[in-house]
Protein backbone atom coordinates (compact mmCIF):
# COMPACT_ATOMS: atom_id res chain seq x y z
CA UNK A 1 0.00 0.00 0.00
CA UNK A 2 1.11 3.68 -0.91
CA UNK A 3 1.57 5.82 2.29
CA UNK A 4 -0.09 8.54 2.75
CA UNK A 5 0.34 11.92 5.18
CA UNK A 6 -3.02 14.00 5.52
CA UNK A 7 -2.34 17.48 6.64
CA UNK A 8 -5.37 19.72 7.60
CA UNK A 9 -7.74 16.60 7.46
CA UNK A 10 -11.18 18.23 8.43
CA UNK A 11 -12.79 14.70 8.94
CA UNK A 12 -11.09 12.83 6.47
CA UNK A 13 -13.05 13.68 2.63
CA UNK A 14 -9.97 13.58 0.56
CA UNK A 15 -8.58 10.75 2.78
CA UNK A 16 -11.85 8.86 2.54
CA UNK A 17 -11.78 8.75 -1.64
CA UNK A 18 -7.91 7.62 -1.42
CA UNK A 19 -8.69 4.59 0.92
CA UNK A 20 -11.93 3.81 -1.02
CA UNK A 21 -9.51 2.85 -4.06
CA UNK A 22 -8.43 -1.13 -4.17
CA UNK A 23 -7.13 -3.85 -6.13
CA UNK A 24 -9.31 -6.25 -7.21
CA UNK A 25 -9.71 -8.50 -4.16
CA UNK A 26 -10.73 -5.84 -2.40
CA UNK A 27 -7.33 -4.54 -0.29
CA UNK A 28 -6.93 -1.05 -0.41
CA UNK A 29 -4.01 0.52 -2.52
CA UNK A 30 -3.03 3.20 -0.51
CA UNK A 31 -2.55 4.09 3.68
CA UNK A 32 -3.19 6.58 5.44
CA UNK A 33 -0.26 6.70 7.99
CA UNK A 34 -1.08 9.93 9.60
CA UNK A 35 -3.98 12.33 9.33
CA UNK A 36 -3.53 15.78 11.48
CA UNK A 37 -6.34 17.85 12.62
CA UNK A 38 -6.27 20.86 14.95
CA UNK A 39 -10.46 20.87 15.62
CA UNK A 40 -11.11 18.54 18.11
CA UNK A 41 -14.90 16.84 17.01
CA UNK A 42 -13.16 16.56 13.68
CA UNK A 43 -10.06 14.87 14.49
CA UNK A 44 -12.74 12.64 16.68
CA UNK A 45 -14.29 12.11 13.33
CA UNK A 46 -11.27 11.01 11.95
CA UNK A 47 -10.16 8.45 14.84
CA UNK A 48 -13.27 6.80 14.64
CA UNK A 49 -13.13 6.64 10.51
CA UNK A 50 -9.40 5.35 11.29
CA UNK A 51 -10.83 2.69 13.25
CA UNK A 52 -13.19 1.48 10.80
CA UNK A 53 -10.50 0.95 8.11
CA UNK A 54 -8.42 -0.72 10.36
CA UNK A 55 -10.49 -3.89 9.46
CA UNK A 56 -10.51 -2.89 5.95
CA UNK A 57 -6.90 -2.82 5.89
CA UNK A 58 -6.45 -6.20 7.37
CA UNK A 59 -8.92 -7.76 5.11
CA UNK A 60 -11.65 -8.19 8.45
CA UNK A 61 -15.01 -7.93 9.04
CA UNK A 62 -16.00 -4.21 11.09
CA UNK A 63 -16.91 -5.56 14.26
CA UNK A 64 -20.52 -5.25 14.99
CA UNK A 65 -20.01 -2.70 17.91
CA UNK A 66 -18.95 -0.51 15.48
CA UNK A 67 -22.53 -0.59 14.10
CA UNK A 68 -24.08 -0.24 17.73
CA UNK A 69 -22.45 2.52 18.12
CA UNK A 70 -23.51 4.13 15.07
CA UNK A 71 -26.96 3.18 16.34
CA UNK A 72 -26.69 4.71 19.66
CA UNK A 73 -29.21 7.96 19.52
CA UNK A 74 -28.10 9.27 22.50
CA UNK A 75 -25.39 11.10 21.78
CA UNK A 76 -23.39 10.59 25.49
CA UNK A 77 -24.17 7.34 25.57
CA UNK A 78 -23.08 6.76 21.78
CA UNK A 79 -19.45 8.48 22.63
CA UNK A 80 -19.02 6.34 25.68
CA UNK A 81 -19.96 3.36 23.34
CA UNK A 82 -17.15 4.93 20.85
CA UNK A 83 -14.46 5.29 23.48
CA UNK A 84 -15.11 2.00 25.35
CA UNK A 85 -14.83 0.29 21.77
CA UNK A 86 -11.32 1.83 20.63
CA UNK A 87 -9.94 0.58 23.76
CA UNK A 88 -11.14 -2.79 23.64
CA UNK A 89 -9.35 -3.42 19.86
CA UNK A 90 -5.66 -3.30 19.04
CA UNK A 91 -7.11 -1.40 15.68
CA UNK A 92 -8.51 1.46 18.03
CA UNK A 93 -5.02 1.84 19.27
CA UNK A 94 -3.85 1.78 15.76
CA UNK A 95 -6.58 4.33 15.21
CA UNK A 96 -5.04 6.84 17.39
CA UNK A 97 -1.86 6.53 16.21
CA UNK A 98 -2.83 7.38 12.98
CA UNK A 99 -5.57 10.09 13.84
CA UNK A 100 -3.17 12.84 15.89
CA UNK A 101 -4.73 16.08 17.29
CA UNK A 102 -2.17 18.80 16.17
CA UNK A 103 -2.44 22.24 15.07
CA UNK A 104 0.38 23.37 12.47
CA UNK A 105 1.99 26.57 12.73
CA UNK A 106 1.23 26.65 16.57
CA UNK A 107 3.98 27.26 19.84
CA UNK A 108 3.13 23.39 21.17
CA UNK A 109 4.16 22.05 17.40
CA UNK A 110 6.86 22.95 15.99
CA UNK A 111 8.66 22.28 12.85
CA UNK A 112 10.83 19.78 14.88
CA UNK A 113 8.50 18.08 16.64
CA UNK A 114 5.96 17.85 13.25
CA UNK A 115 8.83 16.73 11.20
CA UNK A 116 9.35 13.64 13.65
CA UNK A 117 6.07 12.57 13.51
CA UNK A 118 5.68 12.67 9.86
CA UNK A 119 9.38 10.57 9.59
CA UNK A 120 8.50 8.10 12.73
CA UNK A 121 4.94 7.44 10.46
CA UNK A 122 6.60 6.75 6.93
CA UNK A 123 9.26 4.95 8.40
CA UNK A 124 13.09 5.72 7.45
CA UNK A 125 13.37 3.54 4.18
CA UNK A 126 9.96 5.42 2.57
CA UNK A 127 10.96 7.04 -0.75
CA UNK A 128 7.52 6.89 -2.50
CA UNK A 129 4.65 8.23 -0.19
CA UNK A 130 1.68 10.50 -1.20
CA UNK A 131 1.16 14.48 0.81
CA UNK A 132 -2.75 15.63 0.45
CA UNK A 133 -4.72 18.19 2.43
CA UNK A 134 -5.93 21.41 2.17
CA UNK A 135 -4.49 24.77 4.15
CA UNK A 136 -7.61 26.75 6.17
CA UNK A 137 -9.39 28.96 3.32
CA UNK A 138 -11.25 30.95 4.63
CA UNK A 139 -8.89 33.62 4.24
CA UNK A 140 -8.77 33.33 0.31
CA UNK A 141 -12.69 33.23 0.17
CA UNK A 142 -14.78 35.39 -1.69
CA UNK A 143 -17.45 35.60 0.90
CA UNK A 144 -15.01 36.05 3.74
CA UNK A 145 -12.71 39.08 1.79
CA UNK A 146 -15.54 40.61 1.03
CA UNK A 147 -16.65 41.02 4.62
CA UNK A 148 -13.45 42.26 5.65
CA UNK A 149 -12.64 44.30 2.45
CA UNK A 150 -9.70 42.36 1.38
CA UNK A 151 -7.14 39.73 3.23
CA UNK A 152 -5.19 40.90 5.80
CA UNK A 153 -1.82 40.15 5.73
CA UNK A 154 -1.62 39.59 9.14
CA UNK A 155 -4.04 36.59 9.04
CA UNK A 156 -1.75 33.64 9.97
CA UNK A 157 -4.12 31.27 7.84
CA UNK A 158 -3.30 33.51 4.57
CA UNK A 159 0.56 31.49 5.48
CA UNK A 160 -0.46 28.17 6.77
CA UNK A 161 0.06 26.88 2.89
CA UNK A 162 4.08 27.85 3.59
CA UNK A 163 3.65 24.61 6.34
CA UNK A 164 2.46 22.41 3.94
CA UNK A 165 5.75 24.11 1.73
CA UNK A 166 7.77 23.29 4.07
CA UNK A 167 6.81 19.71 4.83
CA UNK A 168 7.12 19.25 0.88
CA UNK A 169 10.45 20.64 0.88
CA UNK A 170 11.78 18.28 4.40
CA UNK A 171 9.78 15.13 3.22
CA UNK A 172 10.11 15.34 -0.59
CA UNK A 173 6.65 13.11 -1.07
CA UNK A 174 6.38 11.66 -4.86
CA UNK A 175 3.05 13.36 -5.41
CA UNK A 176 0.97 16.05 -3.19
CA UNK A 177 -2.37 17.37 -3.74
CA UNK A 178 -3.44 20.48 -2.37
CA UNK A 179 -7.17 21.44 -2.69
CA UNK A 180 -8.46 25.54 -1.96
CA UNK A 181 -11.67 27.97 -2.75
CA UNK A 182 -11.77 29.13 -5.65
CA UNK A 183 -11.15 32.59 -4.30
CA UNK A 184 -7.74 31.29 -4.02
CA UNK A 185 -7.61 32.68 -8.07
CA UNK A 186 -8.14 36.32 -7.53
CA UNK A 187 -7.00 36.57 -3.95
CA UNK A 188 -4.19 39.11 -3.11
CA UNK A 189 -2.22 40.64 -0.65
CA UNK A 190 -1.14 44.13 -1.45
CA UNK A 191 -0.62 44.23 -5.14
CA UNK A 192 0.35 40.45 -5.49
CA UNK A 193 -1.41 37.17 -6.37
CA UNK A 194 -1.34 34.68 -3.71
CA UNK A 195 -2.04 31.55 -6.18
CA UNK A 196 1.25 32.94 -8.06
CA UNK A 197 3.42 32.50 -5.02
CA UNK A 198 2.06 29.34 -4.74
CA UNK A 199 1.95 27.79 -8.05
CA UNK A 200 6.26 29.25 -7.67
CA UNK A 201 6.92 28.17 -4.39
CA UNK A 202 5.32 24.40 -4.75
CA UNK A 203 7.56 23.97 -7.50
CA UNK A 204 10.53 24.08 -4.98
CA UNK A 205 13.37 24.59 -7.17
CA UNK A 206 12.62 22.78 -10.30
CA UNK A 207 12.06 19.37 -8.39
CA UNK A 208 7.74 19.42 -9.02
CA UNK A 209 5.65 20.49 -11.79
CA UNK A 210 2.28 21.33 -11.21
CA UNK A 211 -0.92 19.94 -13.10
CA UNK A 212 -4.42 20.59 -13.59
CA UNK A 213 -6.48 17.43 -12.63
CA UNK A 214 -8.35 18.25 -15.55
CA UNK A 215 -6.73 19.31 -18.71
CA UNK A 216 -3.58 20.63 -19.67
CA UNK A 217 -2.92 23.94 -18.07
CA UNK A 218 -2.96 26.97 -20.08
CA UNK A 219 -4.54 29.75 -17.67
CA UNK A 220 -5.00 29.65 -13.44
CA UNK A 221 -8.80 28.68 -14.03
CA UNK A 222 -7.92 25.34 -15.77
CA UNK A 223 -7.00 24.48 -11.83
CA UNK A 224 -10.55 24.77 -11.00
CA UNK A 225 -12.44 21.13 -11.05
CA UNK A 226 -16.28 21.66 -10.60
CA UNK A 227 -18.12 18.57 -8.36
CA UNK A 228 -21.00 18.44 -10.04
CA UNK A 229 -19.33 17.97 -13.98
CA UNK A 230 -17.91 14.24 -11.78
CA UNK A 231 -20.81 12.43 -10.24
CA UNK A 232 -21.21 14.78 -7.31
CA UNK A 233 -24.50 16.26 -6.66
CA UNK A 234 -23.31 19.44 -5.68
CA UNK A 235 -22.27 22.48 -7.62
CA UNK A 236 -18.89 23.13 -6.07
CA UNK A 237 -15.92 24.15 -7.29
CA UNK A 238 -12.84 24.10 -5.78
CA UNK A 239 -9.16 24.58 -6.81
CA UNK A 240 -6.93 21.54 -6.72
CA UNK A 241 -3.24 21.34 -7.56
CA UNK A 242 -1.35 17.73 -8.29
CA UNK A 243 2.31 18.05 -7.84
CA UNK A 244 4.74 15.64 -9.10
CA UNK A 245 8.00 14.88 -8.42
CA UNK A 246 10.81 15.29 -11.13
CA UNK A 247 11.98 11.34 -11.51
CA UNK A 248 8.33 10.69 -12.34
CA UNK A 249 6.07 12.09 -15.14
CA UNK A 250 2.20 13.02 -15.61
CA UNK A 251 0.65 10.12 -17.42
CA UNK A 252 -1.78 12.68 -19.57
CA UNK A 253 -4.57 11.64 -17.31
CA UNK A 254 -7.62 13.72 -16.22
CA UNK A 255 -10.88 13.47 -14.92
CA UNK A 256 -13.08 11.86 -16.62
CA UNK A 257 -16.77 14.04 -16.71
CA UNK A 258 -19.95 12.03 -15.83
CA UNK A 259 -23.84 12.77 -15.98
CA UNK A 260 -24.88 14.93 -13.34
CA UNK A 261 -26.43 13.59 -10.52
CA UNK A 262 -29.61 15.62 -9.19
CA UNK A 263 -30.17 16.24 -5.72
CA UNK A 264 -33.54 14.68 -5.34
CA UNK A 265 -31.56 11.28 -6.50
CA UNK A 266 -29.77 11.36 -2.98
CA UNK A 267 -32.10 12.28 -0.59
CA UNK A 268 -35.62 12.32 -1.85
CA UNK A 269 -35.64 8.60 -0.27
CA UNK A 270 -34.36 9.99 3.22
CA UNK A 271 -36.58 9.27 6.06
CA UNK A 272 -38.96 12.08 5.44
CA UNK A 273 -38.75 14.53 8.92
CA UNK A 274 -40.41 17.39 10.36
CA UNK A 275 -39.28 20.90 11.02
CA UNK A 276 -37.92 21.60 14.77
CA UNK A 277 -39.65 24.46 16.15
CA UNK A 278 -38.15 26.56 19.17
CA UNK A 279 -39.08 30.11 19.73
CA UNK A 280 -41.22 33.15 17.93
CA UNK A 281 -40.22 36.77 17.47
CA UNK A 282 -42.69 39.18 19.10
CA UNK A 283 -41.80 42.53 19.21
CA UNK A 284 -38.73 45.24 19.65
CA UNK A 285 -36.95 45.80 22.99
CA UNK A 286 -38.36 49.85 23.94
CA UNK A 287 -35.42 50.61 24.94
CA UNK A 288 -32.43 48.26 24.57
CA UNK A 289 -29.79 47.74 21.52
CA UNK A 290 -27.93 45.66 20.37
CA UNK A 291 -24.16 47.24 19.76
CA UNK A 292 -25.21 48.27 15.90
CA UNK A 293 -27.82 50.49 17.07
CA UNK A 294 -30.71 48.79 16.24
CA UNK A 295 -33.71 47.60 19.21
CA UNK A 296 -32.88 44.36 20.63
CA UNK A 297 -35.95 41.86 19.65
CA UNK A 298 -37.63 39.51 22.01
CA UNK A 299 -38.49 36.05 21.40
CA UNK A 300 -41.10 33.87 23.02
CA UNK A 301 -39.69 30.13 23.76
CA UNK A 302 -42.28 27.23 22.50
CA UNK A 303 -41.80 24.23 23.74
CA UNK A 304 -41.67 21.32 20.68
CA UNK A 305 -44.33 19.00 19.86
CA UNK A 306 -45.85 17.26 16.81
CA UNK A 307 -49.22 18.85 17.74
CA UNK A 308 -47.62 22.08 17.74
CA UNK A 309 -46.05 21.97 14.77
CA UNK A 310 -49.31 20.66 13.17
CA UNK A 311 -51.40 23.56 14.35
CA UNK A 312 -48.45 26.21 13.38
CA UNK A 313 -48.20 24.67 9.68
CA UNK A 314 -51.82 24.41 9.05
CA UNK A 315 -52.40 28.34 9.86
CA UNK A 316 -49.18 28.76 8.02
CA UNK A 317 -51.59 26.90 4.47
CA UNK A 318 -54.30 28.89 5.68
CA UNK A 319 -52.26 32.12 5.76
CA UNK A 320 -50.51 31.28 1.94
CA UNK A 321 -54.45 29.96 1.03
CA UNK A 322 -55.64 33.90 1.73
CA UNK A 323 -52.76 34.97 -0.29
CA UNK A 324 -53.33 33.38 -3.31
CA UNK A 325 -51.08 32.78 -6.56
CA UNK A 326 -49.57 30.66 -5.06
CA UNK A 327 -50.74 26.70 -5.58
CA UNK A 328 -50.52 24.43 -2.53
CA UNK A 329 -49.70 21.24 -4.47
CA UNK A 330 -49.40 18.11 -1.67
CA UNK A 331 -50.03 21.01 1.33
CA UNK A 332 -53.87 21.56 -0.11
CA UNK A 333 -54.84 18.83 1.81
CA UNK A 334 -53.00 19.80 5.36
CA UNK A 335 -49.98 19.29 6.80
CA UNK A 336 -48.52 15.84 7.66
CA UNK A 337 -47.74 13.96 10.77
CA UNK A 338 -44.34 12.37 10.54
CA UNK A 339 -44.02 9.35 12.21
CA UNK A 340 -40.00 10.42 12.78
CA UNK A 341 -40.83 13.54 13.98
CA UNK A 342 -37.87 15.42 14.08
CA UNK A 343 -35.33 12.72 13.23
CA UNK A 344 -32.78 11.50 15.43
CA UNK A 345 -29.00 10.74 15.64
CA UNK A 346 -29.75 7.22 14.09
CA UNK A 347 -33.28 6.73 12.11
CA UNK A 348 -34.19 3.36 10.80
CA UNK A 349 -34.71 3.13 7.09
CA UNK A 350 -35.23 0.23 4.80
CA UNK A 351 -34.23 1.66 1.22
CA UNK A 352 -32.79 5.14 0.94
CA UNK A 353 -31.85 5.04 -2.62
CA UNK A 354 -33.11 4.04 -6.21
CA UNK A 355 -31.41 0.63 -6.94
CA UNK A 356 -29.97 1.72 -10.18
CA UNK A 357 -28.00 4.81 -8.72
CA UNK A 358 -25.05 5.05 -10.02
CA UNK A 359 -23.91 6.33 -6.07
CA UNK A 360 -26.20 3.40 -4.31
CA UNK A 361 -22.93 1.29 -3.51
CA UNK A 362 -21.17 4.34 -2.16
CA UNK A 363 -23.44 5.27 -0.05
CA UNK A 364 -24.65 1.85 1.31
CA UNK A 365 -23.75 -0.52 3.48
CA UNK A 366 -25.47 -3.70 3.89
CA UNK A 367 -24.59 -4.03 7.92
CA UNK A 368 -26.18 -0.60 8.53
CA UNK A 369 -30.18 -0.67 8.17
CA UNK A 370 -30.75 3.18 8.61
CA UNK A 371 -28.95 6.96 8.62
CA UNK A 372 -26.75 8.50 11.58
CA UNK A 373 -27.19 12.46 11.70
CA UNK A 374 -30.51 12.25 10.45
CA UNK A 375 -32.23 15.17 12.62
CA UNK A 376 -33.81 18.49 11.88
CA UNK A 377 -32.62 21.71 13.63
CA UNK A 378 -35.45 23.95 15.25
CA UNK A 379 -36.36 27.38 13.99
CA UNK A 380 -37.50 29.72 14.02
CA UNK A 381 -41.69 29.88 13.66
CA UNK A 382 -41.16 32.86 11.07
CA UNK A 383 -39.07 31.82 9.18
CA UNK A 384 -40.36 28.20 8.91
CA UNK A 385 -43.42 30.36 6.73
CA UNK A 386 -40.35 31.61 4.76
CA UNK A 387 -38.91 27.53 4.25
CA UNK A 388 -42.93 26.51 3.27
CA UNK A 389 -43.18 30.11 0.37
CA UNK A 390 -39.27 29.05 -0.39
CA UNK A 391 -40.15 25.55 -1.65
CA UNK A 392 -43.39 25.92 -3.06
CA UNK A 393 -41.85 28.62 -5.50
CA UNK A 394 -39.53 26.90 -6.82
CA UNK A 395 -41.85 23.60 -7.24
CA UNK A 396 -43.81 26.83 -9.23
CA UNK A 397 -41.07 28.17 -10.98
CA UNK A 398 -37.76 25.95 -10.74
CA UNK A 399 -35.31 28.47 -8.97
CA UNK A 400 -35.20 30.19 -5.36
CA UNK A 401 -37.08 32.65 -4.82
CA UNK A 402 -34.82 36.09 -3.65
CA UNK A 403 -36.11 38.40 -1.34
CA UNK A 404 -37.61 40.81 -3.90
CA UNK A 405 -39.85 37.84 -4.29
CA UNK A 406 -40.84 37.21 -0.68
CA UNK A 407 -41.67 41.36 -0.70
CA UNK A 408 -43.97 40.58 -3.68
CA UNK A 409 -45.88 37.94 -2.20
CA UNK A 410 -46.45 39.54 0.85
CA UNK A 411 -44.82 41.89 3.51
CA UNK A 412 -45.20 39.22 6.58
CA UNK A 413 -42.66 36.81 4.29
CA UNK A 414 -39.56 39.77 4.36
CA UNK A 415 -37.04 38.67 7.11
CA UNK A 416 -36.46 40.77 9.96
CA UNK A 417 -32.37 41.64 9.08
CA UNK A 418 -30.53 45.00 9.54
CA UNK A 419 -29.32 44.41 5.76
CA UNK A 420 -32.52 43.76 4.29
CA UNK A 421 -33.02 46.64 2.27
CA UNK A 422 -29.18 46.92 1.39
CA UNK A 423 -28.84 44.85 -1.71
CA UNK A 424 -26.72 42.40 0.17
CA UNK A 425 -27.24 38.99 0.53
CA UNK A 426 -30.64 38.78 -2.03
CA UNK A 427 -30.81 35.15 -1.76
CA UNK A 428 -30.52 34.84 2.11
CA UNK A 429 -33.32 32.14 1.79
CA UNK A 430 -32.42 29.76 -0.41
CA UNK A 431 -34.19 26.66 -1.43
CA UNK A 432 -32.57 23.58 -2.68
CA UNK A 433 -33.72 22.62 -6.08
CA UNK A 434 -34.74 19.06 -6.50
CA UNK A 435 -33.66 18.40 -10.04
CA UNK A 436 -30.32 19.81 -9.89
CA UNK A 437 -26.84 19.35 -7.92
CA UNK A 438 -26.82 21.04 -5.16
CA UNK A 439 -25.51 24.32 -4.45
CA UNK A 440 -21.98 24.44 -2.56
CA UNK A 441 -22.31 22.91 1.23
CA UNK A 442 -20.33 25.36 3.23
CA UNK A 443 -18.96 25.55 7.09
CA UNK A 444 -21.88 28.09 7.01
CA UNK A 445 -24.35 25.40 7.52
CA UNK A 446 -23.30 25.23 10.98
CA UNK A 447 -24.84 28.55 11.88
CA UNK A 448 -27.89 28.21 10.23
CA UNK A 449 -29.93 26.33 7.70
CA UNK A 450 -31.03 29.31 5.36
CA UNK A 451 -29.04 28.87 2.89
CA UNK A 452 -30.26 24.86 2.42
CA UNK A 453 -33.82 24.79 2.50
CA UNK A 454 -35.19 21.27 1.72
CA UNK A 455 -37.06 21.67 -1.28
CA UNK A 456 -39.50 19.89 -0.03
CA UNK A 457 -42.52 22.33 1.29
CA UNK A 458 -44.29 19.89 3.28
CA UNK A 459 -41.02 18.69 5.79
CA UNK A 460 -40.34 22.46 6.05
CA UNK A 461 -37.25 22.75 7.24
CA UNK A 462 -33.22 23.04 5.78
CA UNK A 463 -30.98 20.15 5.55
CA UNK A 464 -30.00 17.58 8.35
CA UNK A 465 -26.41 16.51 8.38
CA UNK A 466 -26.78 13.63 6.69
CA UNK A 467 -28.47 14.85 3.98
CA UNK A 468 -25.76 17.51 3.33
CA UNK A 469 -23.12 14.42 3.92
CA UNK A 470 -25.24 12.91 1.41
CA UNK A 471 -24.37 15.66 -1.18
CA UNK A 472 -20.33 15.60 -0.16
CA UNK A 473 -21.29 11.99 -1.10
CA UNK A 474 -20.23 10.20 2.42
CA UNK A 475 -20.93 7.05 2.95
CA UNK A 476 -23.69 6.27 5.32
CA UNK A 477 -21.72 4.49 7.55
CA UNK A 478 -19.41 7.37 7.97
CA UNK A 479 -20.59 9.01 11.52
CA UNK A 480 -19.73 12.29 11.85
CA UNK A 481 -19.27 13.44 16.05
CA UNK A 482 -19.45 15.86 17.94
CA UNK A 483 -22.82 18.54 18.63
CA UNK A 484 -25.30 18.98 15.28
CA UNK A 485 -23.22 22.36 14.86
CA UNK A 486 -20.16 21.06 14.93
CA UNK A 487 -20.87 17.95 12.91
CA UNK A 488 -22.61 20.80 9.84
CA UNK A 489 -18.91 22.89 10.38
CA UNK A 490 -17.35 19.25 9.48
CA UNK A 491 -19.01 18.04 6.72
CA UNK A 492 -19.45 21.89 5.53
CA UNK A 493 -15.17 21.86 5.44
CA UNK A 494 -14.58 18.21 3.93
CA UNK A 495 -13.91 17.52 0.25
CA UNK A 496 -16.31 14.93 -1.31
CA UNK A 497 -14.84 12.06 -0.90
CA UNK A 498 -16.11 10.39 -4.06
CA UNK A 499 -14.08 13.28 -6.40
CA UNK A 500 -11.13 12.05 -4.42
CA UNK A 501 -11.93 9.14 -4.84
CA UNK A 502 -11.52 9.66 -9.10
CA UNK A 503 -8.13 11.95 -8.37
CA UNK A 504 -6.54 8.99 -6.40
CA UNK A 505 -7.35 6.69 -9.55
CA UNK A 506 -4.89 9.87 -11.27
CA UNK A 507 -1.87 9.40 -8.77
CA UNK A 508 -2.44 5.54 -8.69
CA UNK A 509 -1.08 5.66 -12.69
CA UNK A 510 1.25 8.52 -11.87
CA UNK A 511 2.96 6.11 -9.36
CA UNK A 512 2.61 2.86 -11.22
CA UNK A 513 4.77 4.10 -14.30
């Protein structure tokens, strides 16, 4: 097996496509030696994942515990399960040896003490060994420039990239792939192009080229791979650079473009789940602010309940029924009583995808007979009338409606935002559309659910975690840890595993000639 080192992991996407790759009985043709992680629910994540190969290393059978786990709804109980099981197995030992909690660039790991690790986990005879990862980008992104005019050159994460330099340059791996925004293109500090340092510095001397993963470079944008043009339902492009070592040569392969895979296809079988509900806005503070200067609101808590929800929904119909223009479809008849309710950390399901899927042995495995991360968040009760007028337009017209539209329809549907009427952030509802990819799962799903609004108006709600795993194309029996928040800032950060999947096909011929 080819080693591999996995700097900035997240929870393991591109690390998850390279160990998905094997030889025809089944043994996987790389190995992960060490995966590093500074966030500590991810690098939880990753131990756990770690575990599970283990077996699949080995050529064993995942120990059933590792499904009861997985089963566990109770999310205490399931990480005592977790922690009781990697200490019962020599492979959870192995797991945490491979899965190490480490932030680069910080006081308590130096260069030194990095550059042991990485040599203790290759091993001193290791000439041929594979470097992937992706440096923090939320410095290069468009989104996050914008809101702070630019990047500042102080940010240490605009530099982190120089670590990943730096371990090229001490280690010397045959191949490295380094995955970024794609505000990584245009991004700049002062008067200079960030992506031009790197595309220079990566080089190191003359001893890599860089490639495109899919066609021959002639500009910066033929760097950018987009998901959704290679079997993942989800329209997100990224910027990936393959680096190869001078004593071995590009083999003139790229990615090879597939029919798009609509979002509908991967989780229109889900367990079909309710909204959460949690409080209601009721009026402004007559006196307080908050520090922008606008009156402080005040909520009123409401407790959960499916009879709740069923009485808030149907005067929600009622309310869109006195509106008009607007056709009701499946809601003309009421809303609907799930028997899930809300979901739960591990819902039972017997078929979650069509048979012919082209994704149905990715996703499934045949020792796990439902979902983990399966469960709604709770909203608010306005804007769950915003998620019902969200989906039903765009069963009306096929796109998401922006908030010009909700002002149209009528003036209880505009949200209640200090940038509302600034020209900003049109689309701050925005519905999934059920015939398409996806649009791009970001770390922002972990603050909110606005942004992915199931497009289905009767479940009324945005997307669980697995359902937005679903679209990064996880596995099902890949558990993600952790709080609901932090396991949405996870799978929001992770590259889908299944494009890595297809790039580790690319450096399995690069390494074979």
């Amino acid at each position: 097996m080819i080693p591999i080192i996995d700097l900035f992991a997240g929870p393991g996407g591109l690390g998850e496509g390279f160990m998905s790759l094997t030889d025809d009985k089944g043994k996987p043709l790389f190995d992960i030696r060490l995966s590093i992680e500074k966030d500590e629910n991810a690098h939880k994540t990753l131990t756990l994942r770690s575990f599970f190969r283990q077996f699949k290393k080995k050529g064993k059978a995942v120990p059933r515990k590792y499904y009861e786990a997985i089963e566990e709804k109770n999310l205490k109980k399931r990480e005592e399960l977790i922690e009781i099981m990697l200490d019962s197995f020599p492979e959870g030992k192995e797991a945490k040896i491979e899965a190490r909690l480490v932030e680069l660039g910080s006081k308590e790991w130096p260069a030194e003490k990095v550059d042991r690790l990485i040599q203790d986990r290759l091993g001193k005879n290791t000439k041929n060994w594979v470097l992937i990862g992706g440096p923090p980008c939320q410095a290069y992104s468009n989104v996050g420039r914008s809101r702070v005019g630019g990047i500042d050159p102080d940010d240490h994460r605009v530099y982190l990239y120089k670590e990943y330099l730096r371990i090229i340059e001490k280690h010397n791996p045959t191949v490295f792939v380094m995955e970024n925004v794609q505000g990584l293109l245009s991004a700049k500090v002062g008067e200079e192009k960030v992506f031009d340092w790197m595309k220079k510095d990566l080089q190191v001397n003359g001893m890599y080229t860089i490639h495109s993963l899919v066609k021959p470079v002639e500009n910066d944008k033929d760097f950018l791979i987009r998901a959704e043009e290679y079997g993942v339902p989800q329209k997100r492009h990224r910027v990936i650079l393959l680096g190869i070592r001078s004593d071995f040569k590009h083999q003139g392969q790229y990615l090879s473009r597939k029919e798009q895979v609509k979002l509908k296809s991967v989780i229109g079988l889900l367990p079909k789940i309710r909204s959460g509900i949690n409080r209601s806005f009721k009026k402004y503070h007559p006196y307080e602010k908050y520090q922008n200067g606008s009156p402080k609101r005040l909520y009123e808590n409401i407790p959960d309940s499916d009879e709740k929800w069923l009485d808030l929904i149907s005067t929600q119909i009622l309310k869109l029924r006195i509106w008009g223009d607007m056709p009701l479809n499946g809601l003309s008849k009421g809303p609907i009583k799930y028997s899930n309710g809300t979901g739960s950390e591990y819902v039972e399901c017997k078929k979650s995808i069509e048979d012919n899927h082209p994704l149905k042995s990715w996703f499934l495995d045949p020792e796990l007979n439902g979902l983990p991360n399966h469960e709604s968040r709770a909203h608010l009760t306005q804007d769950l009338m915003r998620y019902m007028f969200a989906g039903l337009y765009v069963e009306k017209n096929g796109t998401f409606p922006k908030l010009e539209d909700y002002a149209k329809h009528h003036s209880d549907l505009i949200p209640d935002h200090a940038n509302v009427k600034s020209g900003k952030f049109t689309d701050r509802f925005r519905v999934q559309v059920a015939d398409q990819p996806a649009t791009t799962v970001t770390s922002h799903i972990s603050k909110d659910g606005h942004y992915f609004i199931h497009y289905d108006p009767k479940q009324c709600r945005s997307l669980t975690v697995r359902e937005a795993a679903r679209i990064q194309t996880f596995p099902d029996n890949y558990l993600f840890r952790g709080s609901r928040t932090q396991q949405f800032h996870q799978v929001g950060n992770a590259v889908p595993p299944y494009l890595a999947f297809q790039i580790a096909k690319i450096v399995k011929e690069v390494l074979k000639n």
